[in-house]
N, C-alpha and C. Protein backbone atom coordinates (compact mmCIF):
# COMPACT_ATOMS: atom_id res chain seq x y z
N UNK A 1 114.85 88.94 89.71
CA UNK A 1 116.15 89.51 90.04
C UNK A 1 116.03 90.54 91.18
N UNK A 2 115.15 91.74 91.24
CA UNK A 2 114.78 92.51 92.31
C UNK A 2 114.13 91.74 93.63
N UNK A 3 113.34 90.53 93.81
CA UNK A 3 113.72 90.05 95.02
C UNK A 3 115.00 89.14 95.24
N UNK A 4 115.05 88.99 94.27
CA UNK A 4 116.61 88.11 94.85
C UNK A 4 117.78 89.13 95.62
N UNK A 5 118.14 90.46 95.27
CA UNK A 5 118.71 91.34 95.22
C UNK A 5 118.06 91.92 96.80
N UNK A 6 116.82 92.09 96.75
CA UNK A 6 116.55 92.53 98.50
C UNK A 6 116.65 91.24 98.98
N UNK A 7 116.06 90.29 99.08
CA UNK A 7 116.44 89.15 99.79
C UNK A 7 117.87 88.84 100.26
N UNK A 8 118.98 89.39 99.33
CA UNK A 8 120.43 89.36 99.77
C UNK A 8 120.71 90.62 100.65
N UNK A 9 119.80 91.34 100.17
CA UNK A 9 120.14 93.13 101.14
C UNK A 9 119.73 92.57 102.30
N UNK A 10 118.15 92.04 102.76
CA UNK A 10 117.91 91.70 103.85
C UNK A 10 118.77 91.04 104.82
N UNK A 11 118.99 89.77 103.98
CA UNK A 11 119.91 88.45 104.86
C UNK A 11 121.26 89.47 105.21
N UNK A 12 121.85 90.46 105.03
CA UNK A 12 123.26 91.00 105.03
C UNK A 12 123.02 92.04 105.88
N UNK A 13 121.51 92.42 106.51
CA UNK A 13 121.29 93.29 107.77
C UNK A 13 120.21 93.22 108.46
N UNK A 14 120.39 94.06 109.38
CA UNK A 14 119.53 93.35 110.39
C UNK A 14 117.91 94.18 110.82
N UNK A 15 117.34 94.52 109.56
CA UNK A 15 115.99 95.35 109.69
C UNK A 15 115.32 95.16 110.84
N UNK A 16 114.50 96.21 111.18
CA UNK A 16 113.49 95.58 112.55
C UNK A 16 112.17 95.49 111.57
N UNK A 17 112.02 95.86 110.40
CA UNK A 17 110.45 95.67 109.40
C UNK A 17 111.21 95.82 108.39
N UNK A 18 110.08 95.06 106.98
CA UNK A 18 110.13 95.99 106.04
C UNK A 18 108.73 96.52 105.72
N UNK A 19 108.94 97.62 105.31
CA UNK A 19 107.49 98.24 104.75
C UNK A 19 107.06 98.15 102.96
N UNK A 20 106.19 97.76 102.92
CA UNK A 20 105.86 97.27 101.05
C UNK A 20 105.53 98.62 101.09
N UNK A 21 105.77 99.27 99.95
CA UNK A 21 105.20 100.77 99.43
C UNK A 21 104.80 100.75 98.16
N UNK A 22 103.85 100.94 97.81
CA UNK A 22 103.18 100.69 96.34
C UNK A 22 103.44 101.94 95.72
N UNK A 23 104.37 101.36 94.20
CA UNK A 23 104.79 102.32 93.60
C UNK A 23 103.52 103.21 92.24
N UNK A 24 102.30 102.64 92.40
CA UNK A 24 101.83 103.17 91.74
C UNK A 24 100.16 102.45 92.60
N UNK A 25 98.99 103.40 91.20
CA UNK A 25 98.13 102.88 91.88
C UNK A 25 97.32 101.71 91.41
N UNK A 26 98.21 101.58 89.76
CA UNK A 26 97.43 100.64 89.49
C UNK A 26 98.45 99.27 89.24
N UNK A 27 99.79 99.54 90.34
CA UNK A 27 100.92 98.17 90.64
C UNK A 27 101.41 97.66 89.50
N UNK A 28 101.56 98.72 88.26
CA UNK A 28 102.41 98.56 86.80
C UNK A 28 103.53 98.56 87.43
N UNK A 29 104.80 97.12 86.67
CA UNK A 29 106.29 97.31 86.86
C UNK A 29 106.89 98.78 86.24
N UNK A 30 108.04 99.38 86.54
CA UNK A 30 108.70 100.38 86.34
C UNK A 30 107.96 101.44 86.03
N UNK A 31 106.25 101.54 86.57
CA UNK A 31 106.06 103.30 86.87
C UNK A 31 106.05 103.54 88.25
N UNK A 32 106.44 104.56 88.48
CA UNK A 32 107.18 105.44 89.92
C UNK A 32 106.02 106.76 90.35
N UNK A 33 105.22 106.45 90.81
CA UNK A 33 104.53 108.07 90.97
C UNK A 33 105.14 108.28 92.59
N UNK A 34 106.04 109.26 92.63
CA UNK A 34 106.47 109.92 93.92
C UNK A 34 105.31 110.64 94.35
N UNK A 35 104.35 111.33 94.02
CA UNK A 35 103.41 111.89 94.92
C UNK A 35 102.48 110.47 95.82
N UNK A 36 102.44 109.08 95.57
CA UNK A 36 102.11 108.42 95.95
C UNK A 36 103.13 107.95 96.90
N UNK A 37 104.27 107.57 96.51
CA UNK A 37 105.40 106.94 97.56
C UNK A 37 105.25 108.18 98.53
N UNK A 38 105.64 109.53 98.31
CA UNK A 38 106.21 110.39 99.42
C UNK A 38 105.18 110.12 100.05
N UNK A 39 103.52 110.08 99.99
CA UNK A 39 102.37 110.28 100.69
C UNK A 39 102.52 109.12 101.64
N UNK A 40 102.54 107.81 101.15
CA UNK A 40 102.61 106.46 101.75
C UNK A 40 103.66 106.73 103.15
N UNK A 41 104.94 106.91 102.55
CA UNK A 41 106.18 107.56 103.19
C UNK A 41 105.48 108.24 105.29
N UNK A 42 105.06 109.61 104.07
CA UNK A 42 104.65 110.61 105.46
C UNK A 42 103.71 109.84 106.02
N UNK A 43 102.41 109.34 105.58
CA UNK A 43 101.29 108.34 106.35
C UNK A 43 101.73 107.37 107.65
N UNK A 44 102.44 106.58 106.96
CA UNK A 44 103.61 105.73 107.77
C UNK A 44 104.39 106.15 108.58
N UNK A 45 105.10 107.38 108.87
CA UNK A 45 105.94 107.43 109.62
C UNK A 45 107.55 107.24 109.29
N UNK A 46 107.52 107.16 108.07
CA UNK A 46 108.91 106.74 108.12
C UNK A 46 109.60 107.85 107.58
N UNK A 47 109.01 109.34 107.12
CA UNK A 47 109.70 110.81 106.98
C UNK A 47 109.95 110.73 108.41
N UNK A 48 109.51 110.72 109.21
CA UNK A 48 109.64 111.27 110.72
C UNK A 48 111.10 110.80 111.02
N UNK A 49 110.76 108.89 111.12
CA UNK A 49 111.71 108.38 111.98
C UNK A 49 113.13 108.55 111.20
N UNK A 50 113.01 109.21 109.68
CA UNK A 50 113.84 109.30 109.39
C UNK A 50 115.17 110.95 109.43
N UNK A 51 113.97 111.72 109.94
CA UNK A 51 114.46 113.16 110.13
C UNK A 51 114.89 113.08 111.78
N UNK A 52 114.35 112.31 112.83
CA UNK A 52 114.82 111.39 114.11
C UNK A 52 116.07 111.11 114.11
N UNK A 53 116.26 110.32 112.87
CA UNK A 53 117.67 109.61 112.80
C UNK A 53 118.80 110.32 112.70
N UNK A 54 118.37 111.28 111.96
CA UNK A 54 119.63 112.30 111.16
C UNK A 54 119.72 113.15 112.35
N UNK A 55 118.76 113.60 113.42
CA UNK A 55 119.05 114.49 114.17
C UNK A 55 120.08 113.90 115.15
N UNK A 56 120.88 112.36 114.88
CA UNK A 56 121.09 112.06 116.13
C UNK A 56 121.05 111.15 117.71
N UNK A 57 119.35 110.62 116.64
CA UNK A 57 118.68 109.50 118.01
C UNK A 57 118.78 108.39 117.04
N UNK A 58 120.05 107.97 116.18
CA UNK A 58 119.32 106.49 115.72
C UNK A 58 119.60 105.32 116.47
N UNK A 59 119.75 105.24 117.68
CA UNK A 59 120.42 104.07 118.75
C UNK A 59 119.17 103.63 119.24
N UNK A 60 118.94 102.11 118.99
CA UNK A 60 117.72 101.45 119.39
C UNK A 60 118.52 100.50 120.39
N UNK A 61 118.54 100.75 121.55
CA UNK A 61 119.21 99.56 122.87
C UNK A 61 118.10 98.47 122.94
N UNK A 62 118.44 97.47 123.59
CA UNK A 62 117.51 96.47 124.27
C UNK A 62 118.06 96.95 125.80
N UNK A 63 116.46 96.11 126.00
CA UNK A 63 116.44 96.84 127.75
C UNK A 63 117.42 96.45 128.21
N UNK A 64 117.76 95.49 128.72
CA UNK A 64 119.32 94.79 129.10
C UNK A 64 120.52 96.04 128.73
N UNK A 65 120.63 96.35 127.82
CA UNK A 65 121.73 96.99 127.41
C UNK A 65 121.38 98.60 128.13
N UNK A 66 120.47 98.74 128.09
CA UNK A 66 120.33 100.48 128.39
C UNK A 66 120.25 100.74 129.79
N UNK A 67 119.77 99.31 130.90
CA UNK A 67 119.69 99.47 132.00
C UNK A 67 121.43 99.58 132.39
N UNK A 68 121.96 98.52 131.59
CA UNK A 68 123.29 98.43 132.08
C UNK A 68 124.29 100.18 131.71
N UNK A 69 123.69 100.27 130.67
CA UNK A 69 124.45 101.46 130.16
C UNK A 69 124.12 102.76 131.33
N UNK A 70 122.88 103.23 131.27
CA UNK A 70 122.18 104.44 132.40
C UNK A 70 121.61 104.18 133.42
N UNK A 71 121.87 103.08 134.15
CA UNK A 71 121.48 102.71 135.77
C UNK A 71 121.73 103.70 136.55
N UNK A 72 123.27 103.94 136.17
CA UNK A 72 123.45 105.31 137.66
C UNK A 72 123.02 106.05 137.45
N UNK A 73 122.09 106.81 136.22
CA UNK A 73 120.97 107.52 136.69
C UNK A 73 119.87 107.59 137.35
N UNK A 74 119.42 106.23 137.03
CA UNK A 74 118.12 106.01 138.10
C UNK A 74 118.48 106.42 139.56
N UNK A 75 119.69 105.88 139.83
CA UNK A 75 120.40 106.21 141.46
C UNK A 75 120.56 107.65 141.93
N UNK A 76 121.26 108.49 140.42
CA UNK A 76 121.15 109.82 141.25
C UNK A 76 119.68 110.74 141.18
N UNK A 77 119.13 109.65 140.46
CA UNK A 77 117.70 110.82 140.33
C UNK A 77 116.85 110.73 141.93
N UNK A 78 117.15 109.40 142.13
CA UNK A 78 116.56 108.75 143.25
C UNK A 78 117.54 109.39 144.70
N UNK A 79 118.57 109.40 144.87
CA UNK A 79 119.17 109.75 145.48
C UNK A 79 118.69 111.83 145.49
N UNK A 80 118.62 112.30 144.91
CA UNK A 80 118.31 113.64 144.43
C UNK A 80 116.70 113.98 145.07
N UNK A 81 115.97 112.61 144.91
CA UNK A 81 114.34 112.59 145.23
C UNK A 81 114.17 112.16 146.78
N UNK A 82 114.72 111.48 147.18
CA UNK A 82 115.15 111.80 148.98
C UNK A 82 115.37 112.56 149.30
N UNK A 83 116.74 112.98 149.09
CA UNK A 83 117.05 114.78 149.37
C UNK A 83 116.13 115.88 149.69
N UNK A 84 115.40 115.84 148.65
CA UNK A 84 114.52 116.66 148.45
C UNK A 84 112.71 116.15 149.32
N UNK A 85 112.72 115.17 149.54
CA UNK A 85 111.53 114.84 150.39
C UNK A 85 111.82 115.18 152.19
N UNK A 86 113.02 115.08 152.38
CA UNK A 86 113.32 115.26 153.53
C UNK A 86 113.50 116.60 154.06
């Protein structure tokens, strides 16, 4: 029932990973040791990208999209870097 249940979470969005996190150390169903998850957690990276997110940066563009979106910056930086060579 619990993969059927992520398997429907999955198919209904669009993850870029998933990460397996072992809820214990000796992989018993329904024991939870949080000093192991949080550790796994911080090891990984995913406290970070998740204190990242909340600050604000959770927008992942594809290149296509970000060139189109901030091009005219490249122009005035470039335009700004002549200026200044001359």
């Amino acid at each position: 029932e619990q993969l059927q249940k992520l398997r429907r979470r999955i198919d209904e969005t669009h993850p870029h990973y998933v990460r397996c996190i072992k809820p214990n150390e000796q992989l018993q169903p329904n024991h939870f040791d949080s000093n192991i998850v949080v550790d796994q957690l911080r090891c990984g990276g995913i406290l970070e990208a998740i204190r990242v997110s909340r600050a604000g940066f959770p927008q992942r563009y594809t290149f296509d999209h970000f060139v189109a979106r901030f091009n005219v910056l490249s122009s005035v930086l470039r335009d700004r870097k002549e200026t200044q060579s001359k």
